[in-house]
Protein backbone atom coordinates (compact mmCIF):
# COMPACT_ATOMS: atom_id res chain seq x y z
CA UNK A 1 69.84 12.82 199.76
CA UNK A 2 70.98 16.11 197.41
CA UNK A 3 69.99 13.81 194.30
CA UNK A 4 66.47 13.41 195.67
CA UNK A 5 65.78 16.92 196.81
CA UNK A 6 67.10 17.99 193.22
CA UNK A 7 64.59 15.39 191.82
CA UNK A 8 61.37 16.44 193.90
CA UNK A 9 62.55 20.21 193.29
CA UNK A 10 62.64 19.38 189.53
CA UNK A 11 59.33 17.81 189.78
CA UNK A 12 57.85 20.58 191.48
CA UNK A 13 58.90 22.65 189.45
CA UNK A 14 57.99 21.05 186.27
CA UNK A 15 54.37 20.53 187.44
CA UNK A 16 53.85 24.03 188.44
CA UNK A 17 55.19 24.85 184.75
CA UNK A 18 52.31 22.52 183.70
CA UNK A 19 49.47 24.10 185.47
CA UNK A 20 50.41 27.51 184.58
CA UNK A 21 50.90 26.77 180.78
CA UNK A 22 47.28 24.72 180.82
CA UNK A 23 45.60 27.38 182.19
CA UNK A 24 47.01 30.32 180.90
CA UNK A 25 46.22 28.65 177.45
CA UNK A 26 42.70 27.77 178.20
CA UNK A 27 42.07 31.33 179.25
CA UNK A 28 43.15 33.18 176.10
CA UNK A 29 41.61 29.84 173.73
CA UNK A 30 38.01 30.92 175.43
CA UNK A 31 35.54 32.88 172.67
CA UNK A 32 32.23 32.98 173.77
CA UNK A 33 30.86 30.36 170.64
CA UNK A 34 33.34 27.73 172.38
CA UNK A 35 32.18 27.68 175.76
CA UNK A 36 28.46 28.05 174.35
CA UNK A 37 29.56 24.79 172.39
CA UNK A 38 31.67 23.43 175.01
CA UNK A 39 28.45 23.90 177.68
CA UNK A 40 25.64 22.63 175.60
CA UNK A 41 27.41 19.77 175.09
CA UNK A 42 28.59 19.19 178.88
CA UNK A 43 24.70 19.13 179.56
CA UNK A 44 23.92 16.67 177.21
CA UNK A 45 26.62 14.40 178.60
CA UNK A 46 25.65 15.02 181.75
CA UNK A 47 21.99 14.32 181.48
CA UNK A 48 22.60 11.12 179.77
CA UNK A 49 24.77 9.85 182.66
CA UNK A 50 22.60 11.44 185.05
CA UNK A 51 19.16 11.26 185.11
CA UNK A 52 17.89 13.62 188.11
CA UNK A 53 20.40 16.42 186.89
CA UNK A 54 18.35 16.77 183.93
CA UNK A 55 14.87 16.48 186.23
CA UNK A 56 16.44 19.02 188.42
CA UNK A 57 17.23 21.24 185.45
CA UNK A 58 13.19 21.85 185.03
CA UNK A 59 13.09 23.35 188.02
CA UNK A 60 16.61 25.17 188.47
CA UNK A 61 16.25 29.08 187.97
CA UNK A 62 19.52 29.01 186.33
CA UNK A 63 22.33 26.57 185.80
CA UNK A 64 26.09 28.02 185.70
CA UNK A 65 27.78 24.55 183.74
CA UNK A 66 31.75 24.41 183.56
CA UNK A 67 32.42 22.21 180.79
CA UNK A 68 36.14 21.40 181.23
CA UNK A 69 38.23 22.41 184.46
CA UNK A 70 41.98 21.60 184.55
CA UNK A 71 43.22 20.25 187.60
CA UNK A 72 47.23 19.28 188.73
CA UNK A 73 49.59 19.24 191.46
CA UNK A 74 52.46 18.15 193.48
CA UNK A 75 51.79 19.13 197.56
CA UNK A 76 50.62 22.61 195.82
CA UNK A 77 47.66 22.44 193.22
CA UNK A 78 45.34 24.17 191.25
CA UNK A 79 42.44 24.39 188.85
CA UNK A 80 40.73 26.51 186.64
CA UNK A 81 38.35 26.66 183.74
CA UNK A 82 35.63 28.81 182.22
CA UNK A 83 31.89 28.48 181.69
CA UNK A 84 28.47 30.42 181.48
CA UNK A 85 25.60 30.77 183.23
CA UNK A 86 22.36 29.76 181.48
CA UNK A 87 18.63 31.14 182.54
CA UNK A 88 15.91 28.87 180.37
CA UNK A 89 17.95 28.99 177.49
CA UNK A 90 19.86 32.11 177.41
CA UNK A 91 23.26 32.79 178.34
CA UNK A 92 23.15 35.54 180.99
CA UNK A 93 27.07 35.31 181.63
CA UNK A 94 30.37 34.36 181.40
CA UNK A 95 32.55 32.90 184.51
CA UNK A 96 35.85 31.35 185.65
CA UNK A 97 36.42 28.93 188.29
CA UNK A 98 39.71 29.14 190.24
CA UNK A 99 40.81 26.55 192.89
CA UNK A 100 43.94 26.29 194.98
CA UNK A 101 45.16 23.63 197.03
CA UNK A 102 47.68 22.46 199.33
CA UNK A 103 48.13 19.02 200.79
CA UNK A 104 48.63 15.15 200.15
CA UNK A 105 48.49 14.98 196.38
CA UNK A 106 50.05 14.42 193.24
CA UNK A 107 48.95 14.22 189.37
CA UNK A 108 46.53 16.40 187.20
CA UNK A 109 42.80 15.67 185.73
CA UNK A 110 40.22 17.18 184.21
CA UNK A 111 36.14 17.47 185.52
CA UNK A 112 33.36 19.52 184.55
CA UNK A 113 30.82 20.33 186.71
CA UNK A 114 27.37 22.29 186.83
CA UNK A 115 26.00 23.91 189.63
CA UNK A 116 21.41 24.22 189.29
CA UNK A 117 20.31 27.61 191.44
CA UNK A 118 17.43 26.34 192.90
CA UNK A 119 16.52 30.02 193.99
CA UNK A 120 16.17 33.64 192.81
CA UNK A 121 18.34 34.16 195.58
CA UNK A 122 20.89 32.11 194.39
CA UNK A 123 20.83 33.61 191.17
CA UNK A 124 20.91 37.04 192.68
CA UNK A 125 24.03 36.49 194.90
CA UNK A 126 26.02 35.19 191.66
CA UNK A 127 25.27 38.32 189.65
CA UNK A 128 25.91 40.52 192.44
CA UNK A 129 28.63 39.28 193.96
CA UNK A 130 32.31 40.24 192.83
CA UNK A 131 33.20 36.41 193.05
CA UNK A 132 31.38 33.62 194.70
CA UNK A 133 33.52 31.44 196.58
CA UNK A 134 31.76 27.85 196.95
CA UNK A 135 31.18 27.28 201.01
CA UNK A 136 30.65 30.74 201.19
CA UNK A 137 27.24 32.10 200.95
CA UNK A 138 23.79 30.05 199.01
CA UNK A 139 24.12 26.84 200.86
CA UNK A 140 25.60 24.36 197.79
CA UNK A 141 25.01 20.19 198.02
CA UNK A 142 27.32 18.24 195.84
CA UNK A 143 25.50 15.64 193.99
CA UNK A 144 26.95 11.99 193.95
CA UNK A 145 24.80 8.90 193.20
CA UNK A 146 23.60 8.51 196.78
CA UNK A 147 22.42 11.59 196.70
CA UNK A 148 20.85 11.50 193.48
CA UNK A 149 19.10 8.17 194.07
CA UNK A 150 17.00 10.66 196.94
CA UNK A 151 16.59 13.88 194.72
CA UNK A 152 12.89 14.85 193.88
CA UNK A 153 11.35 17.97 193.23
CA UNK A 154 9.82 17.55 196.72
CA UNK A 155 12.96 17.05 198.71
CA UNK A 156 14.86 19.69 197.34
CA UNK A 157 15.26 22.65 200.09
CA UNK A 158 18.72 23.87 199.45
CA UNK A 159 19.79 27.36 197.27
CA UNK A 160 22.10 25.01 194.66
CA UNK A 161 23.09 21.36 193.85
CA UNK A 162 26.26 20.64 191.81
CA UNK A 163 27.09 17.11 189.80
CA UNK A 164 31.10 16.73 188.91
CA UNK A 165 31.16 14.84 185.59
CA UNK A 166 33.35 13.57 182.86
CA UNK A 167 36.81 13.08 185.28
CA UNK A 168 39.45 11.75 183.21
CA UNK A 169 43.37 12.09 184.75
CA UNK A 170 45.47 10.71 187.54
CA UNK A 171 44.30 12.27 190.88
CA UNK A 172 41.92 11.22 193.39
CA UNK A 173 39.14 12.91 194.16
CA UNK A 174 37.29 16.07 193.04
CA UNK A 175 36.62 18.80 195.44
CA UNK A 176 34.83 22.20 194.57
CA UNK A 177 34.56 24.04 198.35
CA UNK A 178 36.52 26.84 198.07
CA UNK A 179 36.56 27.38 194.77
CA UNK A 180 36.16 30.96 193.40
CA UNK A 181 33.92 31.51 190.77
CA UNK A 182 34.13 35.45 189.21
CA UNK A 183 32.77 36.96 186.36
CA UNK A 184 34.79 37.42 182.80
CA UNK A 185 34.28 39.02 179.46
CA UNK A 186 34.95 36.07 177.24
């Protein structure tokens, strides 16, 4: 019974190592030209796979994209990454996007995701708001192909609509309520 508690402290402790390393390097790797790189390209992939993210782009007043976020954890988890906020096609802003968790789960992935402000204010509670926590505030819909399927320009009526892409790793399921998103100088 010692041997085991040894082991799962170990592992712990281990994957905690792991989440702080990975994001305390992708913080400091950030410039501004990589996640202007890193974004453009996260849209591209995203609109291929997705058709109605890139008809609901048209009409967004502003898309904040997350190329990469880093996800792991043992019972205790977390997950950050960084990304920009895009009006037409200028970058108004630079973000991170912070997540903590506790609960049933083990292993680490990666996601992006992008979240289309539907609204000015939307927009407007981003910019002004010294970190928006998701759940909190402009009423956000998470996108998954059901949804999509039903998404027109007509039946939109909500401030923001987010679509997780590109998951790659060992965990189940992606969640983004209660994530923090704040503002950073890249």
């Amino acid at each position: 019974m010692y041997r085991k508690r040894n082991h799962l402290l170990a592992f712990i402790l281990a994957t905690a190592s792991i989440i702080s390393m990975g994001m305390a390097s992708q913080a400091s790797a950030a410039t501004a030209e990589d996640l202007d790189r890193d974004a453009r390209q996260a849209l591209q992939t995203l609109y291929k796979t997705s058709p109605s993210a890139k008809n609901l782009a048209q009409d967004a007043k502003a898309i904040l994209i997350f190329p990469n976020i880093v996800k792991a954890g043992l019972i205790f988890g977390g997950a950050y990454g960084e990304g920009e906020l895009i009006k037409g096609s200028k970058v108004t802003g630079y973000y991170n996007s912070v997540t903590g968790s506790w609960g049933l789960q083990a292993g680490a992935q990666s996601y992006g995701y992008a979240v289309f402000l539907m609204t000015d204010k939307a927009v407007k509670y981003l910019e002004k708001s010294k970190g928006w926590e998701i759940g909190v505030g402009p009423t956000v819909v998470v996108v998954d192909e059901g949804v999509a399927k039903n998404l027109s320009t007509s039946s939109l009526k909500n401030d923001a609509y987010a679509f997780i892409f590109s998951q790659q790793g060992l965990m189940a399921g992606v969640s983004i309520e209660g994530t923090k998103i704040s503002h950073i100088k890249p």
